[in-house]
Protein backbone atom coordinates (compact mmCIF):
# COMPACT_ATOMS: atom_id res chain seq x y z
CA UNK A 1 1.55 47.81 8.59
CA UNK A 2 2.62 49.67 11.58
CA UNK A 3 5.49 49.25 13.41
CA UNK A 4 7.76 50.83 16.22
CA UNK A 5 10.39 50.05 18.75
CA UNK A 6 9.49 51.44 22.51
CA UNK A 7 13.30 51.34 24.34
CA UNK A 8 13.92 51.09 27.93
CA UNK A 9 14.39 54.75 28.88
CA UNK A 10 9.96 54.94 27.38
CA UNK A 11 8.56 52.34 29.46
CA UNK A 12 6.44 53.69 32.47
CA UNK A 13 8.01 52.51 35.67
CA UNK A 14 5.63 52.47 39.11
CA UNK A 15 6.26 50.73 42.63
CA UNK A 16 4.23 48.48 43.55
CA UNK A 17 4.09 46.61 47.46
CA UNK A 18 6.61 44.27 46.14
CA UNK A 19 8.85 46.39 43.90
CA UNK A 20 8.76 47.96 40.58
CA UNK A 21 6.75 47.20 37.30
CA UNK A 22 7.92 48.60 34.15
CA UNK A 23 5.22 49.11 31.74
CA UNK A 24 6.38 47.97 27.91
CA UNK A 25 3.06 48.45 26.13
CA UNK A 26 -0.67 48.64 26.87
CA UNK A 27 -3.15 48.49 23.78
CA UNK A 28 -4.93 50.64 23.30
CA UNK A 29 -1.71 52.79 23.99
CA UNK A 30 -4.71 55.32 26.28
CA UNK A 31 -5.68 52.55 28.10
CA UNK A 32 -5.11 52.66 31.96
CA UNK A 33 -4.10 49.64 33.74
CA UNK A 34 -5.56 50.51 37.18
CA UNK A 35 -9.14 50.55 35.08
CA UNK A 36 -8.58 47.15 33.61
CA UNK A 37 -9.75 48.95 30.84
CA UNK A 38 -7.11 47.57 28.28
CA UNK A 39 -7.32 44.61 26.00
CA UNK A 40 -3.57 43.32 26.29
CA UNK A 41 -0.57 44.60 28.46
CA UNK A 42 3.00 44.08 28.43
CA UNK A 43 5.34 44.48 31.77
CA UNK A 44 8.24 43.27 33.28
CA UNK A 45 8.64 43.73 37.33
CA UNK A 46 11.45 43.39 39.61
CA UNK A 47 11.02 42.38 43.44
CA UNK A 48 12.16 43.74 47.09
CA UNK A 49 11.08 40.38 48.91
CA UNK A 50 10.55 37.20 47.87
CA UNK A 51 7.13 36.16 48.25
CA UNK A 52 3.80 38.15 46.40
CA UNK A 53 0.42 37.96 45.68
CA UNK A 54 -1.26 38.52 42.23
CA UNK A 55 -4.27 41.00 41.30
CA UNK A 56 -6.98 39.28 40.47
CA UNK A 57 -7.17 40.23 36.61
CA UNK A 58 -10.76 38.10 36.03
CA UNK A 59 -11.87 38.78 32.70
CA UNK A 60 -7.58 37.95 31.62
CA UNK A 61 -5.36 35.66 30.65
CA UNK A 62 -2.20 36.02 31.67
CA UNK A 63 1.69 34.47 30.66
CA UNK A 64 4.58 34.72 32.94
CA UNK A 65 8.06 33.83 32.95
CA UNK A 66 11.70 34.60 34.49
CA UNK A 67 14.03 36.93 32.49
CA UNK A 68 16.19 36.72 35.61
CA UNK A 69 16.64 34.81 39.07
CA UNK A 70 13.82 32.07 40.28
CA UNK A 71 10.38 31.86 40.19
CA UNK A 72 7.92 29.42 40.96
CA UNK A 73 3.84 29.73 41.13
CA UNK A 74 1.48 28.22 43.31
CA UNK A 75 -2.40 28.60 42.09
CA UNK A 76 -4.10 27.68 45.63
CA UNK A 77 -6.23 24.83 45.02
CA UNK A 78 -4.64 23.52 41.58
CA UNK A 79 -0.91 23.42 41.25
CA UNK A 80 2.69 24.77 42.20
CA UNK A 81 5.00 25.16 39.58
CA UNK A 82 8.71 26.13 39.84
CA UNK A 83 9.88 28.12 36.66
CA UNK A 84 13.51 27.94 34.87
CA UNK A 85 14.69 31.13 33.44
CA UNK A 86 12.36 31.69 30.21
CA UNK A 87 9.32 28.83 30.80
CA UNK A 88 6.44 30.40 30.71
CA UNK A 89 3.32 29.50 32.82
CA UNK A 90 -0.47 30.34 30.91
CA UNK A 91 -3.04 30.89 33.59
CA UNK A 92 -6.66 32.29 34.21
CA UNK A 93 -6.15 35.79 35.55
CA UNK A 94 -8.95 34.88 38.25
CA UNK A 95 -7.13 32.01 39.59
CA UNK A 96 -5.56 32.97 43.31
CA UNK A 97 -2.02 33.20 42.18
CA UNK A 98 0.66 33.50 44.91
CA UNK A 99 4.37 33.52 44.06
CA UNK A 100 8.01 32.89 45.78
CA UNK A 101 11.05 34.59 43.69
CA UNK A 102 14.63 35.12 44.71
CA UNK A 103 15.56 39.17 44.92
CA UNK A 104 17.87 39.29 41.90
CA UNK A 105 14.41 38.14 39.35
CA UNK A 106 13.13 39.98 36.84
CA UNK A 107 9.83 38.62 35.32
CA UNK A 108 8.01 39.48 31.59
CA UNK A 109 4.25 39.10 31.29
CA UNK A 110 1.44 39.33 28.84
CA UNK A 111 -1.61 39.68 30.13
CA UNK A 112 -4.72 39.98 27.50
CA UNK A 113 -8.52 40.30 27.48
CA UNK A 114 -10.45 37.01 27.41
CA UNK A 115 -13.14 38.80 24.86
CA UNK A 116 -9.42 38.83 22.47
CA UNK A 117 -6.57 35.97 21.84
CA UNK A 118 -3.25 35.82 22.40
CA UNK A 119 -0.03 33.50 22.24
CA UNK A 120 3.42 33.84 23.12
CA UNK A 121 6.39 31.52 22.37
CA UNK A 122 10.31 32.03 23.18
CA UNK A 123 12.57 31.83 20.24
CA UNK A 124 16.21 30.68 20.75
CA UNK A 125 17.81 30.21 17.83
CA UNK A 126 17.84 31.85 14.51
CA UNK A 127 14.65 31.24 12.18
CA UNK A 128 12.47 32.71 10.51
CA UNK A 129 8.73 33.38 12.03
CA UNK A 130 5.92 33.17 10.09
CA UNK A 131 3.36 35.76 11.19
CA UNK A 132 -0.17 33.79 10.11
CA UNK A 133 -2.97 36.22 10.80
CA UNK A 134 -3.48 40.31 11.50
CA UNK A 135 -2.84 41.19 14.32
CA UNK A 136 -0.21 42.95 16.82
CA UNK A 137 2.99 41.38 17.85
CA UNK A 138 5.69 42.27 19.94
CA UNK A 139 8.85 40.43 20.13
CA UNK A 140 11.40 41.13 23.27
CA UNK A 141 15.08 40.36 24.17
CA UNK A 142 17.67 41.36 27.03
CA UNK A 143 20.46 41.52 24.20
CA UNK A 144 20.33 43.40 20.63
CA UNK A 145 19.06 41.51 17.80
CA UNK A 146 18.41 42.20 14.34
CA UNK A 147 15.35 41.03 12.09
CA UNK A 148 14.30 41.48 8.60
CA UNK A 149 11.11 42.19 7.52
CA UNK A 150 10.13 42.74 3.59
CA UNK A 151 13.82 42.61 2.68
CA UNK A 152 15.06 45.54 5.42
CA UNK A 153 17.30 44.70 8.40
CA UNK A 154 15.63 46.33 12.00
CA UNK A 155 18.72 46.71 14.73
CA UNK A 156 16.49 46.59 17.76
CA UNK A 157 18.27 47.37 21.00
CA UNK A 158 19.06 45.08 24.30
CA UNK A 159 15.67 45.55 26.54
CA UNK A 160 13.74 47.38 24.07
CA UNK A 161 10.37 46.26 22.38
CA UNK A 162 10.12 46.18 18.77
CA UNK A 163 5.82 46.14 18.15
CA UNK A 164 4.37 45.06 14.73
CA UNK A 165 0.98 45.81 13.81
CA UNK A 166 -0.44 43.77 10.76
CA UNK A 167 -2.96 43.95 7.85
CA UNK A 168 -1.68 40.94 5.71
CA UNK A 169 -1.88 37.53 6.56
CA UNK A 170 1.27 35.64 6.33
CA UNK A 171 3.86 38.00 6.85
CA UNK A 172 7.84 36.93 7.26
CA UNK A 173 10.06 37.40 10.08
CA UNK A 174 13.48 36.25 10.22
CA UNK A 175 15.43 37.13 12.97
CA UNK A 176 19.27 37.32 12.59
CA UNK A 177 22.15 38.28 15.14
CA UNK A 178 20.23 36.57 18.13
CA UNK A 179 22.89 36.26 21.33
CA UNK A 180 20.30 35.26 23.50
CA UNK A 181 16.42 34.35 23.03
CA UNK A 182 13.70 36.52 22.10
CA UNK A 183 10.22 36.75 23.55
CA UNK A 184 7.11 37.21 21.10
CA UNK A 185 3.84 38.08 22.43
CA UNK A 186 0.69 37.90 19.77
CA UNK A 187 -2.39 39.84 20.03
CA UNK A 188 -5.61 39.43 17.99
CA UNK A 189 -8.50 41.16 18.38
């Protein structure tokens, strides 16, 4: 087992025509994104205007949702759908995605390789997670939490990422302290 916790002041930051996209994670960790030569990413972006238009990420699946502010997504030719802060939307990276977003949002994403699978789920009260399969997961809140894993307490800071990589099925999570909900992103290969 492998684990680590990547804090705010790590995460690569880049502008982008519509603001700024902080890179959490990107496996494999020498992986660039610009390639689309990664198997699963992790980012958060902020905005300068409030309308933008999505890369076309084909060969991806990708999760979205509001940390901050509004959101809502329109996939030309299928469906619009207007976000609440921490719903997440699953879509085909390939689909024409187009989105409208006050200024003050802040979005989270998981984007992964359709040759891999992935899940994410938002947590919001204290439990304890069962962790079913190997596997890498990353779990994600704007306030500090604590979890315990094999019996030893992990503070992890507000805004940081606390990644888990796996060898035995049916590990246990519980999270404890939790102000505010906690993102978990799951990556299998």
């Amino acid at each position: 087992m492998e684990e680590k916790i990547i804090k705010a002041e790590d995460f690569i930051t880049t502008k982008w025509s519509g603001g700024e996209t902080s890179q959490l994670y990107i496996y494999p960790e020498n992986a660039d994104f610009s390639k689309k030569d990664f198997l699963f990413r992790i980012s958060s972006a902020t905005f300068t205007g409030c309308e933008s238009t999505f890369s076309d990420f084909s060969n991806y699946y990708r999760y979205i949702l509001p940390l901050e502010g509004s959101l809502s997504v329109d996939h030309k030719n299928l469906y619009k759908r207007s976000l609440s802060i921490l719903e997440p939307e699953f879509f085909d990276g390939g689909w024409k995605t187009y989105s409208e977003n006050s200024l003050d949002c802040r979005d989270y994403n998981f984007i992964f390789s359709k040759k891999a699978r992935g899940d994410f789920k938002v947590i919001k009260t204290r439990e304890k997670v069962s962790l079913k399969e190997n596997g890498i997961y990353t779990f994600f809140s704007k306030e500090n939490f604590s979890l315990r894993l094999n019996d030893k307490k992990r503070e992890i800071p507000a805004f940081s990422l606390y990644l888990l990589k796996t060898e035995v099925e049916n590990t246990n999570i519980e999270i404890e302290d939790l102000k505010d909900s906690i993102i978990i992103s799951e990556f299998f290969k």
